[in-house]
Structures are given as C-alpha cells and as structure tokens.
N, C-alpha and C. Protein backbone atom coordinates (compact mmCIF):
# COMPACT_ATOMS: atom_id res chain seq x y z
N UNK A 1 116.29 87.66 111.96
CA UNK A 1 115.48 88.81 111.66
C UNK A 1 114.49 89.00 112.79
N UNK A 2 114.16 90.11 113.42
CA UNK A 2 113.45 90.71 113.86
C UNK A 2 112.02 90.41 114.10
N UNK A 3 110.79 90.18 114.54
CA UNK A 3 109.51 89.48 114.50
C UNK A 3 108.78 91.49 114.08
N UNK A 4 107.90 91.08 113.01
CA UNK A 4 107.85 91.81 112.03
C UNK A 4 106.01 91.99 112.81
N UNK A 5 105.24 92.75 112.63
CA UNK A 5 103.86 93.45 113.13
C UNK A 5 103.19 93.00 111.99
N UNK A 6 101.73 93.15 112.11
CA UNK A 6 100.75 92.86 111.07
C UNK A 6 100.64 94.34 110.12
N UNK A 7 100.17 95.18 110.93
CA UNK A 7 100.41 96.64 110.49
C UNK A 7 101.55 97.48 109.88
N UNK A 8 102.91 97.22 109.97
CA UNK A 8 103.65 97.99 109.88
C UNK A 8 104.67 96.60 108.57
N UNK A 9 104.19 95.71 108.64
CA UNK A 9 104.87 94.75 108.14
C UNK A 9 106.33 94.60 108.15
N UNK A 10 107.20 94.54 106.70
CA UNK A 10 108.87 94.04 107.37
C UNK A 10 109.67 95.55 107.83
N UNK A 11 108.69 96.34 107.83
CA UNK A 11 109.38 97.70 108.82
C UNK A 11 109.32 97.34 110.29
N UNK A 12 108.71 96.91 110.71
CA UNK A 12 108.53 96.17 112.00
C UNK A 12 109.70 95.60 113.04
N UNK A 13 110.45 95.36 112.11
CA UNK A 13 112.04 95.41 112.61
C UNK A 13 113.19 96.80 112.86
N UNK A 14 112.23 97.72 112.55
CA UNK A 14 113.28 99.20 112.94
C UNK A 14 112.20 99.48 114.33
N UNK A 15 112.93 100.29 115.50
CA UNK A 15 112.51 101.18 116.48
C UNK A 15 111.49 101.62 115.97
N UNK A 16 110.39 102.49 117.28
CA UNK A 16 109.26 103.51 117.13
C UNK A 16 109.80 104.52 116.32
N UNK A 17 111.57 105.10 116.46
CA UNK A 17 111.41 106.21 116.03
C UNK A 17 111.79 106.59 114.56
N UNK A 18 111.98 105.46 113.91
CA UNK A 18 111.60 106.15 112.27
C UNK A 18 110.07 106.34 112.18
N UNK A 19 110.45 107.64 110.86
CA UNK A 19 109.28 107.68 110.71
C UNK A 19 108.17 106.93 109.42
N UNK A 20 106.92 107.57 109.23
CA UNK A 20 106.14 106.71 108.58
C UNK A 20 106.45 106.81 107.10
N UNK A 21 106.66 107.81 106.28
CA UNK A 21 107.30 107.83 104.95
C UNK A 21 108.82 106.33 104.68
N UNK A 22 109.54 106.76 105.90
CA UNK A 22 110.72 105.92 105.74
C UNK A 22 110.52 104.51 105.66
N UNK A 23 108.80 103.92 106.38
CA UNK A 23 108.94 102.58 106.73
C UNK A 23 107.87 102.60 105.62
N UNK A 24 107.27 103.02 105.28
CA UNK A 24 106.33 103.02 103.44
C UNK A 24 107.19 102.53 102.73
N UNK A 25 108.62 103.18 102.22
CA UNK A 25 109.42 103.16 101.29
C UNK A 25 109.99 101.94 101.61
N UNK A 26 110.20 101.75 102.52
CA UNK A 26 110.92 100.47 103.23
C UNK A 26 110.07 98.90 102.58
N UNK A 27 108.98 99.27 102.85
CA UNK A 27 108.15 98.10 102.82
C UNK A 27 107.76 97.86 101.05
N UNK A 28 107.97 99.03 100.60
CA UNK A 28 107.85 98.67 98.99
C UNK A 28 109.12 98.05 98.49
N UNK A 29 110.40 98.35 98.63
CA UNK A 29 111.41 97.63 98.28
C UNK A 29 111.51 96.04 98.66
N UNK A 30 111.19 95.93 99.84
CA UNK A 30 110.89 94.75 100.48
C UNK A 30 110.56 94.04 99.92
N UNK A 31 108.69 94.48 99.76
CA UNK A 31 107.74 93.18 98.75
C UNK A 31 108.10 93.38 97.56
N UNK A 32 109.03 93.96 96.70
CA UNK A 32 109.43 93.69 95.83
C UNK A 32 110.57 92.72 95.47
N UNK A 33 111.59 93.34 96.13
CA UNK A 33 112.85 92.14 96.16
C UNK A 33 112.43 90.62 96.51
N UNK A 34 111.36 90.49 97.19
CA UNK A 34 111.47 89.24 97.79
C UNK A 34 110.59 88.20 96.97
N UNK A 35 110.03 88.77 95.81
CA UNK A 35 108.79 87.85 94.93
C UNK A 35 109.88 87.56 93.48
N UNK A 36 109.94 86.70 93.01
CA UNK A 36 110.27 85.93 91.88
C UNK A 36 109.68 87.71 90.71
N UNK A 37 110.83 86.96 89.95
CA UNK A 37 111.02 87.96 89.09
C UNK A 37 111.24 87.43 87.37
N UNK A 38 111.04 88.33 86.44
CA UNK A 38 111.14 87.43 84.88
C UNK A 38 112.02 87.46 84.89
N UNK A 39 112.82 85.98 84.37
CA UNK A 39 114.40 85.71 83.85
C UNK A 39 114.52 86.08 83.17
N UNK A 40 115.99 86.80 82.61
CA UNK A 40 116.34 87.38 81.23
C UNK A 40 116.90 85.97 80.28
N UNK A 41 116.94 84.99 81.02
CA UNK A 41 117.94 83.82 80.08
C UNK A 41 116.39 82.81 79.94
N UNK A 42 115.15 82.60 80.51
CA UNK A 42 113.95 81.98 80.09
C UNK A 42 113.24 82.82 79.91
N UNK A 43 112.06 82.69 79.02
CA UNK A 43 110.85 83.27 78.64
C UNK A 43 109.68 83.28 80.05
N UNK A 44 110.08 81.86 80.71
CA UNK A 44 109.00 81.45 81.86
C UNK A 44 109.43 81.59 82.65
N UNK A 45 111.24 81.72 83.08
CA UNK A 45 111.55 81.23 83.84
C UNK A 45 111.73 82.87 84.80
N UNK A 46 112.22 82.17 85.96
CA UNK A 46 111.86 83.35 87.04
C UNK A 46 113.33 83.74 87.65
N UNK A 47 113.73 84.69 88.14
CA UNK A 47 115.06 84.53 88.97
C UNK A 47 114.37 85.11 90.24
N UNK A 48 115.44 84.62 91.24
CA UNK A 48 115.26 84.75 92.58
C UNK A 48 116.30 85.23 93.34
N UNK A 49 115.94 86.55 93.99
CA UNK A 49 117.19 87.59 94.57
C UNK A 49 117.99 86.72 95.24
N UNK A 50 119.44 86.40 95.15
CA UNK A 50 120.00 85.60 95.91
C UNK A 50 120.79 86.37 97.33
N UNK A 51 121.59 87.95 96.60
CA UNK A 51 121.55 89.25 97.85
C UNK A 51 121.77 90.02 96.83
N UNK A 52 122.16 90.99 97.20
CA UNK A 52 121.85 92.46 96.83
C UNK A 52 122.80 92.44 94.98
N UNK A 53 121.87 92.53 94.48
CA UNK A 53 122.94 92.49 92.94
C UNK A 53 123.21 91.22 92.61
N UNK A 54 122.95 89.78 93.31
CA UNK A 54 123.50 88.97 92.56
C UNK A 54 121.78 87.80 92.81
N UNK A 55 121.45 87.31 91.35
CA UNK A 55 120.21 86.46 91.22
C UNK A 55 120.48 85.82 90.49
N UNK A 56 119.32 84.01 90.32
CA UNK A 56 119.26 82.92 90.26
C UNK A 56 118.37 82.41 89.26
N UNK A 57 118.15 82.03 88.36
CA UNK A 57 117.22 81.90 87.29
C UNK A 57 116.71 80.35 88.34
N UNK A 58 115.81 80.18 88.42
CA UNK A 58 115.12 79.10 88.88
C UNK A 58 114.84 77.99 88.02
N UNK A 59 114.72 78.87 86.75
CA UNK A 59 114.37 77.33 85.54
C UNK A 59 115.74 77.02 84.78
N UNK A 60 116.59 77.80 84.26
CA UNK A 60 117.77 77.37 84.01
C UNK A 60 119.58 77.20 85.46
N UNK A 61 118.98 77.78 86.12
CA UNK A 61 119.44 77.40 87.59
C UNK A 61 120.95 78.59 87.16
N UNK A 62 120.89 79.16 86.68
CA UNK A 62 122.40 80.62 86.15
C UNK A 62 121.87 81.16 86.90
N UNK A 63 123.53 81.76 87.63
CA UNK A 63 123.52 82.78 88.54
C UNK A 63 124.24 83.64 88.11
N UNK A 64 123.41 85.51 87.95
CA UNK A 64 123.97 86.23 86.86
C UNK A 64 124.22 87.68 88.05
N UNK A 65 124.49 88.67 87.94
CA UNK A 65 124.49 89.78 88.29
C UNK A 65 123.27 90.77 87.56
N UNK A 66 122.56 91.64 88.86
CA UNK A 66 121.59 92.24 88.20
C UNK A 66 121.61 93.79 89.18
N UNK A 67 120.48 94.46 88.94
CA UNK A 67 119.87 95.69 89.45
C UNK A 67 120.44 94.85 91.25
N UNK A 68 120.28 95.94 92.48
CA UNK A 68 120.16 95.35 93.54
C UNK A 68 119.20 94.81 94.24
N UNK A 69 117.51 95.71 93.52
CA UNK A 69 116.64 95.38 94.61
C UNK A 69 115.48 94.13 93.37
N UNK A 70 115.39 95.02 92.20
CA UNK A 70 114.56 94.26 91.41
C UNK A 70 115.12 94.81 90.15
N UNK A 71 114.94 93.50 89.07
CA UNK A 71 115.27 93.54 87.81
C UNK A 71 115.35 94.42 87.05
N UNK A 72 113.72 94.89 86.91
CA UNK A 72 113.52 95.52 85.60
C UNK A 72 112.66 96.90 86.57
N UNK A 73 112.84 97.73 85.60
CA UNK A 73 112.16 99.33 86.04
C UNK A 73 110.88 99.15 86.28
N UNK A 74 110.27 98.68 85.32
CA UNK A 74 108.61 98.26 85.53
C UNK A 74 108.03 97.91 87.26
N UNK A 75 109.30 97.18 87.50
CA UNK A 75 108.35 96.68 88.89
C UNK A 75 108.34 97.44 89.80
N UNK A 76 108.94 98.67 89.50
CA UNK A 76 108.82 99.91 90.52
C UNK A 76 107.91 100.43 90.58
C-alpha cells in the first residue's frame, strides 16, 4: 500500500487528480471497514473484515459472509 498523508489520510494513495468529494467518500468507507464490528453469532463478540464480503467473528473465530464494506446500516 501506498504511504498515506496526515491530511488527506488513506486517500493519500490516489494521484493529485481526484477530486475532494471522491477522497471524503473514500476515507469514510475506509475508517469504517477497517474497525471491528458487532458479531451476529456473539453478543460481545466482534467480526473483523477479512475482504470484501467475507468476515471473522473474533470471539467465536466463524467465518461467515456479510455486507462488503460494513455489517450493519447503522454504521453508515
């Protein structure tokens, strides 16, 4: 991966010439996919994006098929 800016964060890896809406949107999917998420199979337990559509329950260790970027609608 790409070495990512303080300012522009994991958009930081595309060229100058996208623009600033595209690397906003960019950067919200991002910090979302990439933070632990509520398991549907534990109450506590968390899953963890493993790639696009397929995640990891961390406390019961099942690997299930889900949404691509994040679980549940809420975290949008």
């Amino acid at each position: 991966m790409a070495s990512k800016t303080k300012k522009i964060r994991a958009a930081g890896k595309f060229s100058g010439g996208i623009g600033i809406r595209a690397r906003n949107e960019y950067n919200a999917i991002e910090s979302i996919q990439r933070k632990s998420q509520q398991s549907p199979f534990h109450p506590r337990g968390k899953a963890k994006r493993i790639a696009a559509g397929i995640w990891k329950c961390t406390k019961t260790g099942k690997v299930f098929a889900g949404n691509a970027y994040f679980l549940s609608p809420a975290n949008k």
